[in-house]
C-alpha atoms as a PDB file:
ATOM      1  CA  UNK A   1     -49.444 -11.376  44.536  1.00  0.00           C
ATOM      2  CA  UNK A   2     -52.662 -13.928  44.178  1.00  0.00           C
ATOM      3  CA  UNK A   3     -50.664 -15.600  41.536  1.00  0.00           C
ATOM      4  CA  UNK A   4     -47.312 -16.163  43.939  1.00  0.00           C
ATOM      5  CA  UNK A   5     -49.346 -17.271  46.592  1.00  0.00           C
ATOM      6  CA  UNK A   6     -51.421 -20.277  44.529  1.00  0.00           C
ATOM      7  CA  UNK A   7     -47.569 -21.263  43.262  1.00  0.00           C
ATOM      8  CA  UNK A   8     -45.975 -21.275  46.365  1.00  0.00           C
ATOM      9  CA  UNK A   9     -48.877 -23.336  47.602  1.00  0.00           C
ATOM     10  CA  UNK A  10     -48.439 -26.000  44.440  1.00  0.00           C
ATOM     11  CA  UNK A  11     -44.655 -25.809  45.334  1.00  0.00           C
ATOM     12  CA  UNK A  12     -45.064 -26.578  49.551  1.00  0.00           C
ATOM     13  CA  UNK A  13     -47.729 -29.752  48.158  1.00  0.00           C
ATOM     14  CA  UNK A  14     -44.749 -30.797  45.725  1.00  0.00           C
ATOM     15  CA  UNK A  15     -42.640 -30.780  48.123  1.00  0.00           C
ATOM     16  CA  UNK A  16     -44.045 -32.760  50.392  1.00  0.00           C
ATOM     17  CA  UNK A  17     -45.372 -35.333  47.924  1.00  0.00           C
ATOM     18  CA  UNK A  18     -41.274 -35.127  46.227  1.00  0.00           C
ATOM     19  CA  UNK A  19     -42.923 -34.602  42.862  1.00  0.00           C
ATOM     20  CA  UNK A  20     -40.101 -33.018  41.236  1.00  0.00           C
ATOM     21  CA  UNK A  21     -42.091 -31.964  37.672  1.00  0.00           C
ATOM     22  CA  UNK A  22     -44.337 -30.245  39.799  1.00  0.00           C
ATOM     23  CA  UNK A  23     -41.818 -29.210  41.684  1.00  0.00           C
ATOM     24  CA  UNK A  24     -40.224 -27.422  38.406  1.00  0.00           C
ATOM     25  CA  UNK A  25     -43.205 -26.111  37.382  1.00  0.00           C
ATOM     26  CA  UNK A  26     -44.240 -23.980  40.106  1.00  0.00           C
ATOM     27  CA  UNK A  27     -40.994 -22.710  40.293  1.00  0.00           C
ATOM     28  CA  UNK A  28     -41.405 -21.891  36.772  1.00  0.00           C
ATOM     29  CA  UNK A  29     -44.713 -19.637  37.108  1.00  0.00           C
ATOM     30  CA  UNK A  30     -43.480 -18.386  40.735  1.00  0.00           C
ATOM     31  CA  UNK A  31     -39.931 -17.020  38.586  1.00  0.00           C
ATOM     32  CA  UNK A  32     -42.647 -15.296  35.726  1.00  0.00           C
ATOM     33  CA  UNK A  33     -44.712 -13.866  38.564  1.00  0.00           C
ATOM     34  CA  UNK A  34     -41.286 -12.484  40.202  1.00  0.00           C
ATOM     35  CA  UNK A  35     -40.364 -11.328  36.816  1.00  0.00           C
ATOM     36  CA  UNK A  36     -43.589  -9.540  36.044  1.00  0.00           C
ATOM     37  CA  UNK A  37     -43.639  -7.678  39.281  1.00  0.00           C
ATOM     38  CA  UNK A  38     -40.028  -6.619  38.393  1.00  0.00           C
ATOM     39  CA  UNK A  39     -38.429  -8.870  41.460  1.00  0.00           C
ATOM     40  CA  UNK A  40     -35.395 -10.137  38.916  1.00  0.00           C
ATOM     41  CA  UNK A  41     -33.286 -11.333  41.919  1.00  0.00           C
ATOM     42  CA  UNK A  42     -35.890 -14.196  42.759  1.00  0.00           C
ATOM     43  CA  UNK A  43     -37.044 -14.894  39.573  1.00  0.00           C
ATOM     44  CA  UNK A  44     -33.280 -15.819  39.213  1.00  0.00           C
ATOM     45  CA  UNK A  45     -33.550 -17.686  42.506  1.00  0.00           C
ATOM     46  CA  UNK A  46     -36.657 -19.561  41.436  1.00  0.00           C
ATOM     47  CA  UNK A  47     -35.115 -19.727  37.369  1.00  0.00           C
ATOM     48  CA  UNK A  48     -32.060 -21.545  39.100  1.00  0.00           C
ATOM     49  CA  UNK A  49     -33.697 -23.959  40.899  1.00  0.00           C
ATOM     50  CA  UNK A  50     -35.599 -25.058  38.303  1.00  0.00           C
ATOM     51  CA  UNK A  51     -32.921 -25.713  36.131  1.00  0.00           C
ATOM     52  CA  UNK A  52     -31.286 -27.956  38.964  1.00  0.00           C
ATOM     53  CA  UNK A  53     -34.490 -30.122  39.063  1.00  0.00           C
ATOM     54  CA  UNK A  54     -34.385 -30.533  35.369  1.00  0.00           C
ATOM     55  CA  UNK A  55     -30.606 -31.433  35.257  1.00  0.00           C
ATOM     56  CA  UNK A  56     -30.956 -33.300  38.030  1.00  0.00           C
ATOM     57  CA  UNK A  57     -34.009 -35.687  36.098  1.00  0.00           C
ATOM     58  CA  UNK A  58     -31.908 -34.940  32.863  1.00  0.00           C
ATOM     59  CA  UNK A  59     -34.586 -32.902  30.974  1.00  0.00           C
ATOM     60  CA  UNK A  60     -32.748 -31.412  28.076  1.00  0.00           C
ATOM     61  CA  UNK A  61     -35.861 -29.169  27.034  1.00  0.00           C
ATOM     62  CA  UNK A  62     -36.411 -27.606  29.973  1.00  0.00           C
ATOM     63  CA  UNK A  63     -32.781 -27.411  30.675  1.00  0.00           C
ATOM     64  CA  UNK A  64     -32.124 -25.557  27.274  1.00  0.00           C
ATOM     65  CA  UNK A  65     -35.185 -22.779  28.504  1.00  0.00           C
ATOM     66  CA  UNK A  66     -33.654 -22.162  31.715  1.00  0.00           C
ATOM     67  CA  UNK A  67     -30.399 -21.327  30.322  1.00  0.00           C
ATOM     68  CA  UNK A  68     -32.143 -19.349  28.111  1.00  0.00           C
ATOM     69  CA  UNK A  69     -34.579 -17.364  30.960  1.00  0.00           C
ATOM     70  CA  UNK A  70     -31.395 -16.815  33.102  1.00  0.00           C
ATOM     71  CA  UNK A  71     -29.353 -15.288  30.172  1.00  0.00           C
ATOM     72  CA  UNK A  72     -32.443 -13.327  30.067  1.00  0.00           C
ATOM     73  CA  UNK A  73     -32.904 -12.504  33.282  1.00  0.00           C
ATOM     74  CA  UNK A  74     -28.962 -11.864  33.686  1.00  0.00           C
ATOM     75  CA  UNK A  75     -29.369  -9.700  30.622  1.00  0.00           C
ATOM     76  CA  UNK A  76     -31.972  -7.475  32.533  1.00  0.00           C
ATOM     77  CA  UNK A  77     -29.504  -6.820  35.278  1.00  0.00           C
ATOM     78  CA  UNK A  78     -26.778  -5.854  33.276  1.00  0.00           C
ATOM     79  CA  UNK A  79     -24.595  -8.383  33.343  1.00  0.00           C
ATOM     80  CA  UNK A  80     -23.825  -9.534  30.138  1.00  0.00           C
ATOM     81  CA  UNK A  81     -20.715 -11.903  30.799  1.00  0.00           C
ATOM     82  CA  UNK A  82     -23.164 -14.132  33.062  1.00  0.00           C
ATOM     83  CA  UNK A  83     -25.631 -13.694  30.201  1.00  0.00           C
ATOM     84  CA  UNK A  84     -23.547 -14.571  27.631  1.00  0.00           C
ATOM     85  CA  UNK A  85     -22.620 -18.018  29.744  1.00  0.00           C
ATOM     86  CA  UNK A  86     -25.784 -18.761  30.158  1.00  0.00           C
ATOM     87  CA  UNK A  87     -27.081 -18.388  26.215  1.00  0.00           C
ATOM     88  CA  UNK A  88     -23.984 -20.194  25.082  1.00  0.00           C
ATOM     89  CA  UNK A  89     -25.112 -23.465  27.429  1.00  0.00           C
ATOM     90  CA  UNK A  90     -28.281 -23.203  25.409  1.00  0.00           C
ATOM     91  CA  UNK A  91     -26.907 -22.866  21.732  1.00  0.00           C
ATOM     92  CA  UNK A  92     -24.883 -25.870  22.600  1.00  0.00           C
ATOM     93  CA  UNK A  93     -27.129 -27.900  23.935  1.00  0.00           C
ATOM     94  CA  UNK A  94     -30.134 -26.749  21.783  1.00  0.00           C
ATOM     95  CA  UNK A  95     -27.837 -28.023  18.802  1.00  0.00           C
ATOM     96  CA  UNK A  96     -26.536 -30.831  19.704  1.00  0.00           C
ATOM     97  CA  UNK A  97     -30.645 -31.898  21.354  1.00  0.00           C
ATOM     98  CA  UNK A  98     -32.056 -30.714  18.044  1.00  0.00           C
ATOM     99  CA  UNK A  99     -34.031 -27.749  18.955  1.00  0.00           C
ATOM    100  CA  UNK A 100     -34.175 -25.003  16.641  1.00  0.00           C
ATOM    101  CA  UNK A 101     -36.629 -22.654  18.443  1.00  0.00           C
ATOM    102  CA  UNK A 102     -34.328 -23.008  21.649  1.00  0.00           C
ATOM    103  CA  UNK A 103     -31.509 -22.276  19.420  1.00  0.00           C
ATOM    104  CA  UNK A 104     -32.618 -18.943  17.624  1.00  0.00           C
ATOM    105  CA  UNK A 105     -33.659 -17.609  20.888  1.00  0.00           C
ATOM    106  CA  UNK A 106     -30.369 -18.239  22.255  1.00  0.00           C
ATOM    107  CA  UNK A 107     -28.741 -16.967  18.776  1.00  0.00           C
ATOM    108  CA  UNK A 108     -31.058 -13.483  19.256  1.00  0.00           C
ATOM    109  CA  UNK A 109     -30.101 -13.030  23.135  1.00  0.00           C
ATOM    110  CA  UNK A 110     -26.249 -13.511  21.804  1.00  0.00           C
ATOM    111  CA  UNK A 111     -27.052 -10.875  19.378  1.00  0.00           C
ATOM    112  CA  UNK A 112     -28.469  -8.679  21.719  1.00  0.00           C
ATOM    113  CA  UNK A 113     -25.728  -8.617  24.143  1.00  0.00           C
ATOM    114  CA  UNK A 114     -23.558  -8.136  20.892  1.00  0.00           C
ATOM    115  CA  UNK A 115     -25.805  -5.087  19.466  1.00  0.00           C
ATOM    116  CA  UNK A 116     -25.369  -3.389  23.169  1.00  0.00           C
ATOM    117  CA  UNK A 117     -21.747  -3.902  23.130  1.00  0.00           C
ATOM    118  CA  UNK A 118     -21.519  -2.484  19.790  1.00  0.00           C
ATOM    119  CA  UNK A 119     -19.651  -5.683  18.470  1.00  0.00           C
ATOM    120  CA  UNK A 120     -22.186  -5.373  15.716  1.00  0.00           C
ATOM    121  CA  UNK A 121     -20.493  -7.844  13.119  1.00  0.00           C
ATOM    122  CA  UNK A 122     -21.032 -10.021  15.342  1.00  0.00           C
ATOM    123  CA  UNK A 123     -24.360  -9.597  15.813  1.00  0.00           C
ATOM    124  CA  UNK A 124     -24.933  -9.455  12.162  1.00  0.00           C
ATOM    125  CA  UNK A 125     -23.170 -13.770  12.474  1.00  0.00           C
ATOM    126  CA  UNK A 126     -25.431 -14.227  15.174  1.00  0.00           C
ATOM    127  CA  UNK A 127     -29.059 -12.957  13.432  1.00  0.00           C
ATOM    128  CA  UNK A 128     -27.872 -14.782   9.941  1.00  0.00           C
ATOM    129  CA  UNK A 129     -27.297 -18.215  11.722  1.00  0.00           C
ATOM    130  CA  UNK A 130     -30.783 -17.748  13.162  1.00  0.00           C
ATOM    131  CA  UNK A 131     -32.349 -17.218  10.187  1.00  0.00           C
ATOM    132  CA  UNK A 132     -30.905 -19.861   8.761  1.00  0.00           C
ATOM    133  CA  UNK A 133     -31.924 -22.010  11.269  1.00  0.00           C
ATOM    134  CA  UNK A 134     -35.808 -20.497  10.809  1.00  0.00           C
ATOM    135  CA  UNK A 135     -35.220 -21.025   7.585  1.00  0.00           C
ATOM    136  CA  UNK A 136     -34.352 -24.580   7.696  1.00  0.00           C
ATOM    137  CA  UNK A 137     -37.184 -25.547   9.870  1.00  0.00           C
ATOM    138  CA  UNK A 138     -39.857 -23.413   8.075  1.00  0.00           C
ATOM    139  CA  UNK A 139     -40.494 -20.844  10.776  1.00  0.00           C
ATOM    140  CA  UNK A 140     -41.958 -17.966   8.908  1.00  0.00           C
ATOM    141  CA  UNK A 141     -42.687 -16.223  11.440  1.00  0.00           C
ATOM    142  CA  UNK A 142     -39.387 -16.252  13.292  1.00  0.00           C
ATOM    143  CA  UNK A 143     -37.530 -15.913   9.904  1.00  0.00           C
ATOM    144  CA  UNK A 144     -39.229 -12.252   9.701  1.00  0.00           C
ATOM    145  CA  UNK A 145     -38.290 -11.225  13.277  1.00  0.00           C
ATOM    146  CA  UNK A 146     -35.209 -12.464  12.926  1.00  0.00           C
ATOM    147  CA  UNK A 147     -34.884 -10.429   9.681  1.00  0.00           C
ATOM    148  CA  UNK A 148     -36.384  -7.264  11.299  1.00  0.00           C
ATOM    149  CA  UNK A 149     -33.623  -7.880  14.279  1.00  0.00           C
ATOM    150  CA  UNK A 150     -30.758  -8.004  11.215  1.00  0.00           C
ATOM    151  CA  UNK A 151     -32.014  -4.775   9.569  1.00  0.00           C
ATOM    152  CA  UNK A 152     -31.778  -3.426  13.037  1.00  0.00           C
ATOM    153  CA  UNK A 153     -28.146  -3.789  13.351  1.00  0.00           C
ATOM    154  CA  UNK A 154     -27.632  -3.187   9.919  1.00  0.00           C
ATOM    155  CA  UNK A 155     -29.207   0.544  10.839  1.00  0.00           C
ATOM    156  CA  UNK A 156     -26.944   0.820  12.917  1.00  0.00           C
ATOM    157  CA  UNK A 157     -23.591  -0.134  10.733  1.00  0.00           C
ATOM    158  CA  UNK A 158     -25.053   2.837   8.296  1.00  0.00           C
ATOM    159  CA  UNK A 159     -25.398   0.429   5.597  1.00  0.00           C
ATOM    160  CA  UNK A 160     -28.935   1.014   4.637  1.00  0.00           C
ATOM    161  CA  UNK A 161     -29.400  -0.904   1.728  1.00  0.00           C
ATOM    162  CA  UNK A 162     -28.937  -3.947   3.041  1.00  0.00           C
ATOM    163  CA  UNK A 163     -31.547  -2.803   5.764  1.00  0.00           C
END
């Protein structure tokens, strides 16, 4: 509760001062605070509007993350079509922008949503293009969740070997 407090204050001085990176930003921490205490609804309110600031100055980053943190968040709430939407805006865009860490975490949220909906070749696609993608910009450590994520599914398909 401290923590929304300080962020809604940084948010009412960014307002008034029109400072729309600040403005972002506390809407950022104010969506993980709402997340944390379990409040999903506004940390999709807050999760939404910054996303509109940062299409609205063009930032692809950011843009790419809150795609990513509303599939998330949609994801949480069971609603895996609006999920789905949301991670496919940030595969695209995290290809086409070049960012590879945007782009497995989008590829493991696909996955996910796959895994639940027990279209599991398709999260098998999903886990090897994000390894791939680890592999290609020499993330070790993401390479060996993304692995552990694979032998997951692969569990689950009964094919143990190859788990």
């Amino acid at each position: 509760e401290n923590s929304l407090q300080c962020h809604h204050n940084a948010l009412a001085i960014a307002d008034a001062t029109g400072d729309l990176d600040a403005q972002a930003t506390a809407c950022s921490y104010i969506r993980e605070a709402y997340r944390r205490l379990g409040n999903l609804q506004k940390a999709l309110e807050y999760q939404q509007i910054e996303l509109s600031l940062a299409e609205s100055q063009g930032i692809v980053d950011v843009q790419i993350r809150g795609h990513n943190n509303l599939a998330e968040l949609y994801a949480r709430l069971q609603h895996s079509d609006r999920a789905l939407h949301h991670y496919q805006k940030a595969l695209s865009s995290a290809r086409n922008g070049g960012y590879p860490e945007d782009e497995t975490r989008a590829l493991s949220g696909i996955a996910a949503i796959y895994q639940k909906q027990g279209k599991l070749a398709r999260a098998v696609e999903c886990h090897q293009q994000a390894i791939r993608v680890a592999q290609q910009c020499d993330d070790r450590v993401g390479q060996s969740a993304h692995y552990n994520d694979l032998g997951t599914v692969y569990l689950l398909l009964g094919n143990f070997q190859y788990a």
